[in-house]
N, C-alpha and C. Protein backbone atom coordinates (compact mmCIF):
# COMPACT_ATOMS: atom_id res chain seq x y z
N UNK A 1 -149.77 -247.99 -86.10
CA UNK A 1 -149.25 -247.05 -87.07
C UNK A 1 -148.98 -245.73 -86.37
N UNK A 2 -147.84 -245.21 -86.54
CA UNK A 2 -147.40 -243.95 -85.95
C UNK A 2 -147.80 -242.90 -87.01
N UNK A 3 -148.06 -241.72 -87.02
CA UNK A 3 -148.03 -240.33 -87.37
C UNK A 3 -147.73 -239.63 -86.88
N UNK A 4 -147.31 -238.53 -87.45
CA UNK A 4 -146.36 -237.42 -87.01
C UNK A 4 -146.91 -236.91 -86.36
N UNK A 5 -146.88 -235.93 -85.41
CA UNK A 5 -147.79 -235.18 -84.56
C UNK A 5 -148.42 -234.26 -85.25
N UNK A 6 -148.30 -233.16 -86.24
CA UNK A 6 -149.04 -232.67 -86.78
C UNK A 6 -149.94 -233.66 -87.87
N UNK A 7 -149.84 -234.52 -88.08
CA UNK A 7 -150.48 -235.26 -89.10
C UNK A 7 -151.88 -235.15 -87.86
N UNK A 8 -151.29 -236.07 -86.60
CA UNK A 8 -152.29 -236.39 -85.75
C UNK A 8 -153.18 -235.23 -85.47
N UNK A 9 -152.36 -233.85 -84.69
CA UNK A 9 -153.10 -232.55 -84.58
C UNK A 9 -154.45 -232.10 -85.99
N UNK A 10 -153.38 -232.51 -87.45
CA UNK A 10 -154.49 -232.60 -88.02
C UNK A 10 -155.65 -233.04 -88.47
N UNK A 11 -155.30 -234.43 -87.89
CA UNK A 11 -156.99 -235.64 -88.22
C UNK A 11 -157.62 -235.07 -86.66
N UNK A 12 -157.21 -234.68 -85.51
CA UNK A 12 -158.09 -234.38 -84.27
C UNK A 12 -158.60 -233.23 -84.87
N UNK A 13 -157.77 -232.10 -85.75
CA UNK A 13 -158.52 -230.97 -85.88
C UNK A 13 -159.72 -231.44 -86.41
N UNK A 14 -159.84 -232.11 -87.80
CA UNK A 14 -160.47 -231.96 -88.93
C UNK A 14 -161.78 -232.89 -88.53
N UNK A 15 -161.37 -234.02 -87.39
CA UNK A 15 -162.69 -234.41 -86.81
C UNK A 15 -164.07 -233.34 -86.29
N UNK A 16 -162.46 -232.58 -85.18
CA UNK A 16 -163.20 -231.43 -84.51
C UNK A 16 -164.14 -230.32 -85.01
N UNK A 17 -163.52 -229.88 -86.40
CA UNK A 17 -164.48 -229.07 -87.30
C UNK A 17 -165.37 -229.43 -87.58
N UNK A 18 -165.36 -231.07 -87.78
CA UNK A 18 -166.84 -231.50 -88.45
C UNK A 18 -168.03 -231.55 -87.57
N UNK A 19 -167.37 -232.21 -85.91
CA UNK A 19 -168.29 -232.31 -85.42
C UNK A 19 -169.00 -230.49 -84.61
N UNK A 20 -168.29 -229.44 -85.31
CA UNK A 20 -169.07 -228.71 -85.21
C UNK A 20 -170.11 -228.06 -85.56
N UNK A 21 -170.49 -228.87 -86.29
CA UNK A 21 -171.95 -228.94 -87.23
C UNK A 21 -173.09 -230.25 -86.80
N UNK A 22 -172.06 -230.70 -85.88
CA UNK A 22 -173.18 -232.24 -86.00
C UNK A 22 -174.23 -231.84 -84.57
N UNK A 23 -175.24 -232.83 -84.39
CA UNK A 23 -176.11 -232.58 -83.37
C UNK A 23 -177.11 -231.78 -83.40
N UNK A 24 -177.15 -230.95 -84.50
CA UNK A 24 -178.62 -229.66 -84.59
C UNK A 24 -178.06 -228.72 -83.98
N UNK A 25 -176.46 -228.30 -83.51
CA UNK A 25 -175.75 -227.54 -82.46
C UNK A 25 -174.90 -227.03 -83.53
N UNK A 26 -174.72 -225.70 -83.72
CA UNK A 26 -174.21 -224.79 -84.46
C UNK A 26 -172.73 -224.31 -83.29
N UNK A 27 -171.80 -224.99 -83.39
CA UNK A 27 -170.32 -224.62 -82.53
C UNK A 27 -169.71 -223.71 -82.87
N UNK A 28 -169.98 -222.98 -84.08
CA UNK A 28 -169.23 -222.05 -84.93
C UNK A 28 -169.71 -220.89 -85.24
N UNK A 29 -170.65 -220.43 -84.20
CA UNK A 29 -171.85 -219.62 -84.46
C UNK A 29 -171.34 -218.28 -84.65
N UNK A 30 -170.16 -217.56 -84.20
CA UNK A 30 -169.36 -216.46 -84.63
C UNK A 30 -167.98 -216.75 -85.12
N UNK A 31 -167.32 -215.00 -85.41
CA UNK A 31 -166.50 -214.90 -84.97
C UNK A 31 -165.66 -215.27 -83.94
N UNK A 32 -166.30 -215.12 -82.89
CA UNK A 32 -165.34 -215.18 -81.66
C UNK A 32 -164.77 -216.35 -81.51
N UNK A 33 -166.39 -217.32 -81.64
CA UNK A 33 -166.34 -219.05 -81.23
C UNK A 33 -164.78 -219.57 -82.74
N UNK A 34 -164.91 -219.11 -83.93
CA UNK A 34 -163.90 -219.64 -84.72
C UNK A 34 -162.77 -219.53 -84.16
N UNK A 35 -162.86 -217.79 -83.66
CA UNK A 35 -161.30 -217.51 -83.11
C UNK A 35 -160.51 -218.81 -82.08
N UNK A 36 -161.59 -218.86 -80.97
CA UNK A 36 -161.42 -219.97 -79.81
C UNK A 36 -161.21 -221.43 -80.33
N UNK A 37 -161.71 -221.95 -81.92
CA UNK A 37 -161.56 -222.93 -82.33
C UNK A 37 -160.17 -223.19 -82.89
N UNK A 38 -159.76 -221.77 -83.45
CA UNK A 38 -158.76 -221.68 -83.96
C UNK A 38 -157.33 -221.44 -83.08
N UNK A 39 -157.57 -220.60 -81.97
CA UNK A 39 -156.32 -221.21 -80.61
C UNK A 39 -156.42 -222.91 -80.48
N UNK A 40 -157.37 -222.89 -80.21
CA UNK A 40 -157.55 -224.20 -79.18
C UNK A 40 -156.44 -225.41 -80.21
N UNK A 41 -156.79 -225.29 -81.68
CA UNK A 41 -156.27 -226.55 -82.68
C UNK A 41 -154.91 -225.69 -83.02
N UNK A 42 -154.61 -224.75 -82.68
CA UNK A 42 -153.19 -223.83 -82.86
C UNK A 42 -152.88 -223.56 -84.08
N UNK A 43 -153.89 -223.43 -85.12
CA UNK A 43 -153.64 -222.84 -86.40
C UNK A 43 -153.10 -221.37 -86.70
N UNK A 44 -152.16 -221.64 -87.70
CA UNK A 44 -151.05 -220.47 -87.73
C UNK A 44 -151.46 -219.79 -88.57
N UNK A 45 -150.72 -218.47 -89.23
CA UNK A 45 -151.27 -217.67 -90.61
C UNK A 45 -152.35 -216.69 -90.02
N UNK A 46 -152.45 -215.86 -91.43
CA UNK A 46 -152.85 -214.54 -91.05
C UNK A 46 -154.49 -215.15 -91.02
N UNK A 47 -155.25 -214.03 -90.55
CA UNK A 47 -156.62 -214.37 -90.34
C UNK A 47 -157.12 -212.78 -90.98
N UNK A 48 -158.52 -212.85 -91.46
CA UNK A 48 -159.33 -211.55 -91.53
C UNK A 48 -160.38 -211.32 -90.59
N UNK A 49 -160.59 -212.47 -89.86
CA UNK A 49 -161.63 -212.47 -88.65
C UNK A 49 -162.87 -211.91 -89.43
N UNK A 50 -163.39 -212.33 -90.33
CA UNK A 50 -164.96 -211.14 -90.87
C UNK A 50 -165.66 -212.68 -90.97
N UNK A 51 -167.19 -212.02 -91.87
CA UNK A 51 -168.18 -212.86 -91.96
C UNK A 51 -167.56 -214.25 -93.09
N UNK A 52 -167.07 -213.70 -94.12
CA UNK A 52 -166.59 -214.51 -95.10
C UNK A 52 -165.33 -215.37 -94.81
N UNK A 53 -164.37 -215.34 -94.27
CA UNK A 53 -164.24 -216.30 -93.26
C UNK A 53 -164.52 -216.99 -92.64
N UNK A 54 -165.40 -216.85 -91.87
CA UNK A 54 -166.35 -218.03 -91.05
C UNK A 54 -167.08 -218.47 -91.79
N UNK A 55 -167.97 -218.13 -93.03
CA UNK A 55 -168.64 -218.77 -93.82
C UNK A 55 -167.78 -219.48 -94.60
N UNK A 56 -166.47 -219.42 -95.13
CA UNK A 56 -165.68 -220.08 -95.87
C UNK A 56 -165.36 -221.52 -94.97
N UNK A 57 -164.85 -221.27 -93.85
CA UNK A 57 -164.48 -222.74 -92.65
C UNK A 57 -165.59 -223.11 -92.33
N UNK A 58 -167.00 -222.75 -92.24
CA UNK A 58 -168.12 -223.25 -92.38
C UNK A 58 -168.63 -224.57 -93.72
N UNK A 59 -168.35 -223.61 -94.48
CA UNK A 59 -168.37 -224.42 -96.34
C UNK A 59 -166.96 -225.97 -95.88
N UNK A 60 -166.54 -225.72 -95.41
CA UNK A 60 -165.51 -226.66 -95.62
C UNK A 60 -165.94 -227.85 -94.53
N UNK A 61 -166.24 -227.84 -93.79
CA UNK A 61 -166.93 -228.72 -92.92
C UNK A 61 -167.84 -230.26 -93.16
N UNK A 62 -168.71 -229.68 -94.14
CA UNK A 62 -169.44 -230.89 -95.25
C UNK A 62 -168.33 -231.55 -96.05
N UNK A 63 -167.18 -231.05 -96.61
CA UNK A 63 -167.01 -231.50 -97.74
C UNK A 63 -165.77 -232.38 -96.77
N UNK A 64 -165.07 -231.86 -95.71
CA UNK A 64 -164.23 -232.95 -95.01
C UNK A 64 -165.12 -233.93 -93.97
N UNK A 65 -166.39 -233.73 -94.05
CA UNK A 65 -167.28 -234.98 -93.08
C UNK A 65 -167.38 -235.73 -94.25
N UNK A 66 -167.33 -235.48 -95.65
CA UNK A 66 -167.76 -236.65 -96.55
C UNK A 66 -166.51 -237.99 -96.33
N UNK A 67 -165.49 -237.25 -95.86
CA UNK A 67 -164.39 -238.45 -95.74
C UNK A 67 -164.79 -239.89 -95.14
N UNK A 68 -165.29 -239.49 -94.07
CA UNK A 68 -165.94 -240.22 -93.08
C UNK A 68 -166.82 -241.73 -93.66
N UNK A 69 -167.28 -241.36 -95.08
CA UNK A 69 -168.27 -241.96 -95.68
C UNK A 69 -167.84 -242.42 -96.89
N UNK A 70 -166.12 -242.24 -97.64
CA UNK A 70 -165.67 -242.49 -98.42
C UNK A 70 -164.97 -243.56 -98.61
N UNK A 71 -165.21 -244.43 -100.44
CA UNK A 71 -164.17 -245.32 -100.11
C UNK A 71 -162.93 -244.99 -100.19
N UNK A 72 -161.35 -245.41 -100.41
CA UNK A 72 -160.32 -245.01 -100.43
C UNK A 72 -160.17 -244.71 -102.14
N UNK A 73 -160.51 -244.36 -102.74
CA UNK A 73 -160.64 -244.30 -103.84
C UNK A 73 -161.06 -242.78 -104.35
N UNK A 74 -162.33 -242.64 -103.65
CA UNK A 74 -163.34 -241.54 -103.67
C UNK A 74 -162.38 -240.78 -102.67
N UNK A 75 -161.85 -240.95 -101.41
CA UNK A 75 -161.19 -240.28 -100.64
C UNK A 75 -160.17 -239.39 -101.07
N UNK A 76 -159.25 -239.70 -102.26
CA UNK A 76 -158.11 -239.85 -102.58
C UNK A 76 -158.53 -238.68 -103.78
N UNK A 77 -159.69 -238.99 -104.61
CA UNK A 77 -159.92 -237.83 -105.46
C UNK A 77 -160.25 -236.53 -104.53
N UNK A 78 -161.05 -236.51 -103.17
CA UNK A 78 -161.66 -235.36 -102.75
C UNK A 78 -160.06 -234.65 -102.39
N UNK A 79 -159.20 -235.38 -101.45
CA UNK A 79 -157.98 -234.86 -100.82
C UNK A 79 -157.41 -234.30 -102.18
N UNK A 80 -157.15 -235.00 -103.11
CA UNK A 80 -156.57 -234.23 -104.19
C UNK A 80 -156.96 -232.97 -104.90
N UNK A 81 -158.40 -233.12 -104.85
CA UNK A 81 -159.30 -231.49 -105.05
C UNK A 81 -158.91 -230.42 -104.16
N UNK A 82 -158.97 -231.14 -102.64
CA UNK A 82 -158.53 -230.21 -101.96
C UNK A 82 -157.35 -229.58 -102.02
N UNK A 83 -156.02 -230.36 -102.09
CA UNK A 83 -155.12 -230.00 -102.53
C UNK A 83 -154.55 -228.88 -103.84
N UNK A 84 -155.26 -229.41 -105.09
CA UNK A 84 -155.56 -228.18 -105.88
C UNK A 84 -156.35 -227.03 -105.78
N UNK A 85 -157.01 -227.21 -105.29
CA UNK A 85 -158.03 -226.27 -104.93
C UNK A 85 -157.31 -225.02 -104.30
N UNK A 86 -156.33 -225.31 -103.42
CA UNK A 86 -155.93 -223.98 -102.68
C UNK A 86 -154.02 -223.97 -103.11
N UNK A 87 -153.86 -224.48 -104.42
CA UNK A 87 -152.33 -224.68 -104.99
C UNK A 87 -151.63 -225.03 -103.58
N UNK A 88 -151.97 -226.23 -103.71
CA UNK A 88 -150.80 -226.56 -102.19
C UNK A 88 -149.39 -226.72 -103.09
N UNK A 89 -148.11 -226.35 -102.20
CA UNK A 89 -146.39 -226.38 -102.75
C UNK A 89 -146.10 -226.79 -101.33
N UNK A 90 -146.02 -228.12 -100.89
CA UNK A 90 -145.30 -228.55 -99.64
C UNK A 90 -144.26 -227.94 -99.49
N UNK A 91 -143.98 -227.15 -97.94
CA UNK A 91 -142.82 -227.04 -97.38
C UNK A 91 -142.50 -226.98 -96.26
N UNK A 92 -140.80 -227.40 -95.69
CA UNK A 92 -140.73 -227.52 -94.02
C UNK A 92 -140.63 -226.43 -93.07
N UNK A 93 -141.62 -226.30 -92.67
CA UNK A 93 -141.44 -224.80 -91.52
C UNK A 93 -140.86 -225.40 -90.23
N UNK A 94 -140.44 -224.54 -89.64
CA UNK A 94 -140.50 -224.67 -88.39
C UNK A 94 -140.97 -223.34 -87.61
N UNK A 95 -142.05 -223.78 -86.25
CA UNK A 95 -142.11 -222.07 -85.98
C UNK A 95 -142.74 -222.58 -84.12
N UNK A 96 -142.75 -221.87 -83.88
CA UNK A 96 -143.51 -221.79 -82.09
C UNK A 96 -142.67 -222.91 -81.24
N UNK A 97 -143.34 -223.46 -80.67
CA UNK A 97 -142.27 -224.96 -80.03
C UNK A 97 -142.63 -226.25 -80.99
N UNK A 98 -142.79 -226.13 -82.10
CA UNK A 98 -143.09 -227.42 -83.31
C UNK A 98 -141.45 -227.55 -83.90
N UNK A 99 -141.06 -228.94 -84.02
CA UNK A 99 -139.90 -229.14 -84.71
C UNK A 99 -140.41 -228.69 -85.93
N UNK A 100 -139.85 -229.10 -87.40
CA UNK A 100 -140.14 -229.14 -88.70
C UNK A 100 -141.18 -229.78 -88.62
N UNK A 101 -142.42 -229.53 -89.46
CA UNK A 101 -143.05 -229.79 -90.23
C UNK A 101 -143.29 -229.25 -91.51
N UNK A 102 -144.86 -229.61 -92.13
CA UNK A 102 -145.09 -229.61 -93.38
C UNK A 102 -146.30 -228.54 -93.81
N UNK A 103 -145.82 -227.23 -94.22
CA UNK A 103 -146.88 -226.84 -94.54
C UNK A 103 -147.49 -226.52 -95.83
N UNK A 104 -148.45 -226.64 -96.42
CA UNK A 104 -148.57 -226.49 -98.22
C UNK A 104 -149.08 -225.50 -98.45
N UNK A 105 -149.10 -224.27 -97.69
CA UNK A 105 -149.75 -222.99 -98.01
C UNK A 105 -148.63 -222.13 -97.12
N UNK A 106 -148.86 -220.75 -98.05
CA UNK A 106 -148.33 -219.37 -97.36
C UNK A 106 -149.30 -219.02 -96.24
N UNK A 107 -148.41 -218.24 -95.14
CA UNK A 107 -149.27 -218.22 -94.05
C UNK A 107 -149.91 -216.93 -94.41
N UNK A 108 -150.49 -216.51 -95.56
CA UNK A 108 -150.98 -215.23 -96.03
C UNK A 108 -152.08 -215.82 -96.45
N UNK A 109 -152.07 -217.08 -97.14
CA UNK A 109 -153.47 -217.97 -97.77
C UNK A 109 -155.11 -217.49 -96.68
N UNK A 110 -155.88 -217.85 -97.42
CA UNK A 110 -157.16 -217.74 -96.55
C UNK A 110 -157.29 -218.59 -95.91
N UNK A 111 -157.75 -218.71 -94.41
CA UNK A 111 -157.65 -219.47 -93.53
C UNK A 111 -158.18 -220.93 -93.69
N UNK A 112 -159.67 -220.95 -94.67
CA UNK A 112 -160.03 -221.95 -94.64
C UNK A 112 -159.32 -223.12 -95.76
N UNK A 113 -158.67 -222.24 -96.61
CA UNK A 113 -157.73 -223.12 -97.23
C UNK A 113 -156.75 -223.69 -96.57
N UNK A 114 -156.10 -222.95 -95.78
CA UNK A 114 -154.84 -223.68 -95.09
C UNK A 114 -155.64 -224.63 -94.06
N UNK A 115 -156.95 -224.84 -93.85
CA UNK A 115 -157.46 -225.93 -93.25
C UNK A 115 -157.28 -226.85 -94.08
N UNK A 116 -158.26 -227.17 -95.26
CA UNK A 116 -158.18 -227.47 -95.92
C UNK A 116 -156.89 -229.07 -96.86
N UNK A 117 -155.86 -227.38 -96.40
CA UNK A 117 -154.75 -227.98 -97.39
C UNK A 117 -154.22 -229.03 -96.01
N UNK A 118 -154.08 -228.69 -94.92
CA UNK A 118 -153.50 -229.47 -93.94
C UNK A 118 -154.23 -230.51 -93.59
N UNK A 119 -155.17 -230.56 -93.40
CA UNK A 119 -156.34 -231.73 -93.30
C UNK A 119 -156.00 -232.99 -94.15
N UNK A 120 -155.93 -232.16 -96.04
CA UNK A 120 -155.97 -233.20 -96.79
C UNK A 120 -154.64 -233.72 -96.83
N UNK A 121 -153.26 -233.22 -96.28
CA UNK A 121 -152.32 -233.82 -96.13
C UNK A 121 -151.93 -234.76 -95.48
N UNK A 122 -152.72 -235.05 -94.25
CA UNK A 122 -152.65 -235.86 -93.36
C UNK A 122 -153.77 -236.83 -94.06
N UNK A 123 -154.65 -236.20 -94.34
CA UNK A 123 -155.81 -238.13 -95.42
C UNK A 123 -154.81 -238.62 -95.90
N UNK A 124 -153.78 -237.96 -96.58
CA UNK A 124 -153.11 -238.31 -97.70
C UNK A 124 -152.51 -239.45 -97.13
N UNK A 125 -151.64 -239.23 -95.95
CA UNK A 125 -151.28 -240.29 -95.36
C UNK A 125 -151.74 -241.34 -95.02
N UNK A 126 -153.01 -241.02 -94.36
CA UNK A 126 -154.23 -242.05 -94.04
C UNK A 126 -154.07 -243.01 -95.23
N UNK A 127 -154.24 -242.10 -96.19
CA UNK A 127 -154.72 -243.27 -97.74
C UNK A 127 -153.45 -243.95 -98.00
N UNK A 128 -152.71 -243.43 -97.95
CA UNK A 128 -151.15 -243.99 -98.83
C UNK A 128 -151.00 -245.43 -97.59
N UNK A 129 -151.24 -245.23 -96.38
CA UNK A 129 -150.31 -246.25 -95.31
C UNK A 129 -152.00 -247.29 -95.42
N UNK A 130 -153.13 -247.41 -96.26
CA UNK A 130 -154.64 -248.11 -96.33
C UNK A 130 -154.75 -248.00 -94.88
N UNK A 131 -155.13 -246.81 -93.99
CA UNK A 131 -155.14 -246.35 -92.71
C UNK A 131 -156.99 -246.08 -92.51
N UNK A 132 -157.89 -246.15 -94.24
CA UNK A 132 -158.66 -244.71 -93.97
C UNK A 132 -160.10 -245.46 -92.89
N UNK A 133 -160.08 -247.06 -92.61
CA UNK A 133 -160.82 -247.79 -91.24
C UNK A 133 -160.32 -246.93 -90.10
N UNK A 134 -159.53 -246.16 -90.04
CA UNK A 134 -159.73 -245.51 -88.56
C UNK A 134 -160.47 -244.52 -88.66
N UNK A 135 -161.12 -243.99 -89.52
CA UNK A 135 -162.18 -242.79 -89.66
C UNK A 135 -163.51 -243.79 -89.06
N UNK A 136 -163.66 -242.98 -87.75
CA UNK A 136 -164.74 -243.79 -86.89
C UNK A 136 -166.30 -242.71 -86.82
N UNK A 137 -167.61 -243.19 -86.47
CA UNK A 137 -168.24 -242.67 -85.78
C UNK A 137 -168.69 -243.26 -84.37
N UNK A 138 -168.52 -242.22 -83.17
CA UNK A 138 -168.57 -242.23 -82.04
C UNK A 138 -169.74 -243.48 -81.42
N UNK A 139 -169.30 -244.76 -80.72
CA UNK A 139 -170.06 -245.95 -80.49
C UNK A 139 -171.16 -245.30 -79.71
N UNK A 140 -171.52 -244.37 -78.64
CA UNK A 140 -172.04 -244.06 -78.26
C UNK A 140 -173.42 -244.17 -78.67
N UNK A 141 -174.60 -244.45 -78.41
CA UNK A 141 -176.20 -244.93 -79.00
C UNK A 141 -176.38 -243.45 -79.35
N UNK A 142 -176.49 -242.13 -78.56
CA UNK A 142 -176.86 -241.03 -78.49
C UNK A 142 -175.84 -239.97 -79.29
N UNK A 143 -174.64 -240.37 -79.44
CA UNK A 143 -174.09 -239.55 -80.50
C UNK A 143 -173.31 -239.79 -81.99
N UNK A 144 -173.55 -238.79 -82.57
CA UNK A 144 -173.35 -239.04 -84.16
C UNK A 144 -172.03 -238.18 -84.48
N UNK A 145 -170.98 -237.98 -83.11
CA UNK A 145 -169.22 -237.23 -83.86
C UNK A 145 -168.87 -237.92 -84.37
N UNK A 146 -168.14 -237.94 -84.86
CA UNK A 146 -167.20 -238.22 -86.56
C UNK A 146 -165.77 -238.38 -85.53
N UNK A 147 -164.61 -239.46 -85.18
CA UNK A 147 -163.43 -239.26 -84.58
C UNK A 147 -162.47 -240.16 -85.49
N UNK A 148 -161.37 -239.69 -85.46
CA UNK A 148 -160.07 -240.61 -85.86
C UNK A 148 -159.23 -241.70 -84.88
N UNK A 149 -159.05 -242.74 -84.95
CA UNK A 149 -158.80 -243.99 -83.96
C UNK A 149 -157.64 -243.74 -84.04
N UNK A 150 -156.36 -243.24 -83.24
CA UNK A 150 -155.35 -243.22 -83.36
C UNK A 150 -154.34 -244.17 -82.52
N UNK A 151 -155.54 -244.95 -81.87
CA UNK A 151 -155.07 -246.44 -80.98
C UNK A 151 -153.84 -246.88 -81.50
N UNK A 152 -153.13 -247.21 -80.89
CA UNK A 152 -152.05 -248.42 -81.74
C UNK A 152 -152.99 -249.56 -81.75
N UNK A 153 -153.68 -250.22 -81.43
CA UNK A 153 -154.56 -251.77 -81.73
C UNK A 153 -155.82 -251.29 -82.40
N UNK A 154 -155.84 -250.24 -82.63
CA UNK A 154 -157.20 -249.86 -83.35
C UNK A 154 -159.12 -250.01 -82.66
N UNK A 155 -158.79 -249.54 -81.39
CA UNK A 155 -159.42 -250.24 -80.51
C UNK A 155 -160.71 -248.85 -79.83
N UNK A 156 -160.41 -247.93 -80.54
CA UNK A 156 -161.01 -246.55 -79.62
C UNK A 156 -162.32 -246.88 -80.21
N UNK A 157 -163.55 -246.67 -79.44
CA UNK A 157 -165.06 -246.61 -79.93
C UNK A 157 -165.29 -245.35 -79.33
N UNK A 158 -164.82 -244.27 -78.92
CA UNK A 158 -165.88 -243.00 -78.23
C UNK A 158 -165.11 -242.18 -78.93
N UNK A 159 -165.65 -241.10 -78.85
CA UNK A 159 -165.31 -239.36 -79.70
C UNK A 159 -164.15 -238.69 -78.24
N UNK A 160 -164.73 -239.43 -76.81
CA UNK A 160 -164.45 -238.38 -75.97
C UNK A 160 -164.70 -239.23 -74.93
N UNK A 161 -163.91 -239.26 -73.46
CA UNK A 161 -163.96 -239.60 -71.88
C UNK A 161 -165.86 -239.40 -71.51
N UNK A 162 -166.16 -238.20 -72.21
CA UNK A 162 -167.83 -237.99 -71.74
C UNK A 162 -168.96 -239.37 -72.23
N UNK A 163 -168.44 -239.58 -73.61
CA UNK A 163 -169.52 -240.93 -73.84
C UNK A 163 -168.92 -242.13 -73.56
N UNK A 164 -167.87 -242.40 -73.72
CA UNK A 164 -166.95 -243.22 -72.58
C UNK A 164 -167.55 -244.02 -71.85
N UNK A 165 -167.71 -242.43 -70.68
CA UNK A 165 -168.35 -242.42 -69.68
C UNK A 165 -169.94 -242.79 -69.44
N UNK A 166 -170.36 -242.32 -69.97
CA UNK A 166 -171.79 -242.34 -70.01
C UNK A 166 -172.54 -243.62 -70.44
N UNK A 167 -171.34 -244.14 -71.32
CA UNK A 167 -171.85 -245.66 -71.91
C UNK A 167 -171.22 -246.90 -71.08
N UNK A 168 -170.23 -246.86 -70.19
CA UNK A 168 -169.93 -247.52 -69.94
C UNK A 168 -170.66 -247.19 -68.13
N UNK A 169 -171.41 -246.48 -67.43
CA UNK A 169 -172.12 -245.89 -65.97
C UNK A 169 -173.33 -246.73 -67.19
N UNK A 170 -174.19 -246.65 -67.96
CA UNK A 170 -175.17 -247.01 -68.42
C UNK A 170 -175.01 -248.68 -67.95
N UNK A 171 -173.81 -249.02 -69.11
CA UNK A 171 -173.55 -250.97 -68.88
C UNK A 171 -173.68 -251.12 -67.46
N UNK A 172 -173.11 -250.33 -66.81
CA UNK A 172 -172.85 -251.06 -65.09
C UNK A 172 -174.20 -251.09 -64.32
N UNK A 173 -174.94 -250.06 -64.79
CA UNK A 173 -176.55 -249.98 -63.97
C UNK A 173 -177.17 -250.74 -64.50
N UNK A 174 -177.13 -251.22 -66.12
CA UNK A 174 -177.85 -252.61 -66.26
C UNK A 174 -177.59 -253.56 -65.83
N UNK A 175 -175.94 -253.74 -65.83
CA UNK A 175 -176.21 -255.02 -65.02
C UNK A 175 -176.17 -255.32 -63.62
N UNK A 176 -176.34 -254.29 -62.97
CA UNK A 176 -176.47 -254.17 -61.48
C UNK A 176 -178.28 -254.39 -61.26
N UNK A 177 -179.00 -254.21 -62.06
CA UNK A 177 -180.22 -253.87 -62.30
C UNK A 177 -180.75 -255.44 -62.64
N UNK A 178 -179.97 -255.93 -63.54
CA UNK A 178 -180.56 -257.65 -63.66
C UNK A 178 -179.77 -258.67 -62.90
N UNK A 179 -179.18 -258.11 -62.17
CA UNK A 179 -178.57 -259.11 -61.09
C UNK A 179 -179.24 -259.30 -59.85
């Protein structure tokens, strides 16, 4: 299954937010760290950079890890909350080096809404194409990230190259070890 590139940018974001809460590891611990979260996933629109902001994209974090744990049913009501929630009105922007896409908020909206609203646009897809089995957690024994399988064969088990790694140097020393 193909998706658009921002669809994709947005299921990597919306993993990425979540797993910044996971582990007993607080990733979001300022200002600054949101700012850096917020280059890094290239989110557009105005920002206020204050406390209530970060506590707002904080608040939103739980309620898009519940996806993870939803059936397509339950999924489909939360994305739609979300969607009302911040009056999404789809429309095609174009801006930076991005062809057209889709955005459902003014870039004046509060930041954590236009997370929000973009996140649940891309479930939306998830749900509509019965996509929402690629909402994975990371095979790894030692970690609990939350990732989206964007395999064409549906085949990804790690969050990341690091547990990958780590799980697959583990397999090889066992069986170097019982040989």
């Amino acid at each position: 299954m193909l998706f658009a590139h921002d669809t994709e940018m947005s299921f990597n974001a919306a993993a990425a937010l979540v797993n910044t809460a996971r582990g007993g590891v607080e990733e979001l611990p300022d200002a600054a760290a949101l700012d850096a979260f917020i280059e890094h996933w290239r989110w557009t629109g105005s920002r206020s950079h204050d406390e209530a902001e970060l506590d707002a994209v904080r608040g939103l974090r739980p309620r898009l890890a519940r996806l993870w744990e939803m059936t397509e049913d339950d999924a489909a009501v939360l994305v739609n909350t979300l969607l009302r929630d911040a009056n999404a009105l789809p429309q095609l922007v174009k801006h930076d080096d991005w062809g057209y896409h889709v955005h459902a908020t003014p870039p004046g909206a509060p930041l954590a809404d236009r997370m929000a609203v973009d996140v649940a646009m891309a479930f939306a897809d998830l749900i509509r194409f019965g996509e929402l089995a690629r909402l994975r957690y990371c095979a790894a024994p030692d970690c609990d990230n939350v990732m989206v399988d964007l395999s064409k064969n549906r085949s990804r088990r790690f969050c990341g190259l690091t547990c990958a790694n780590r799980v697959n140097v583990a397999n090889y020393r066992s069986r170097k070890t019982a040989s």
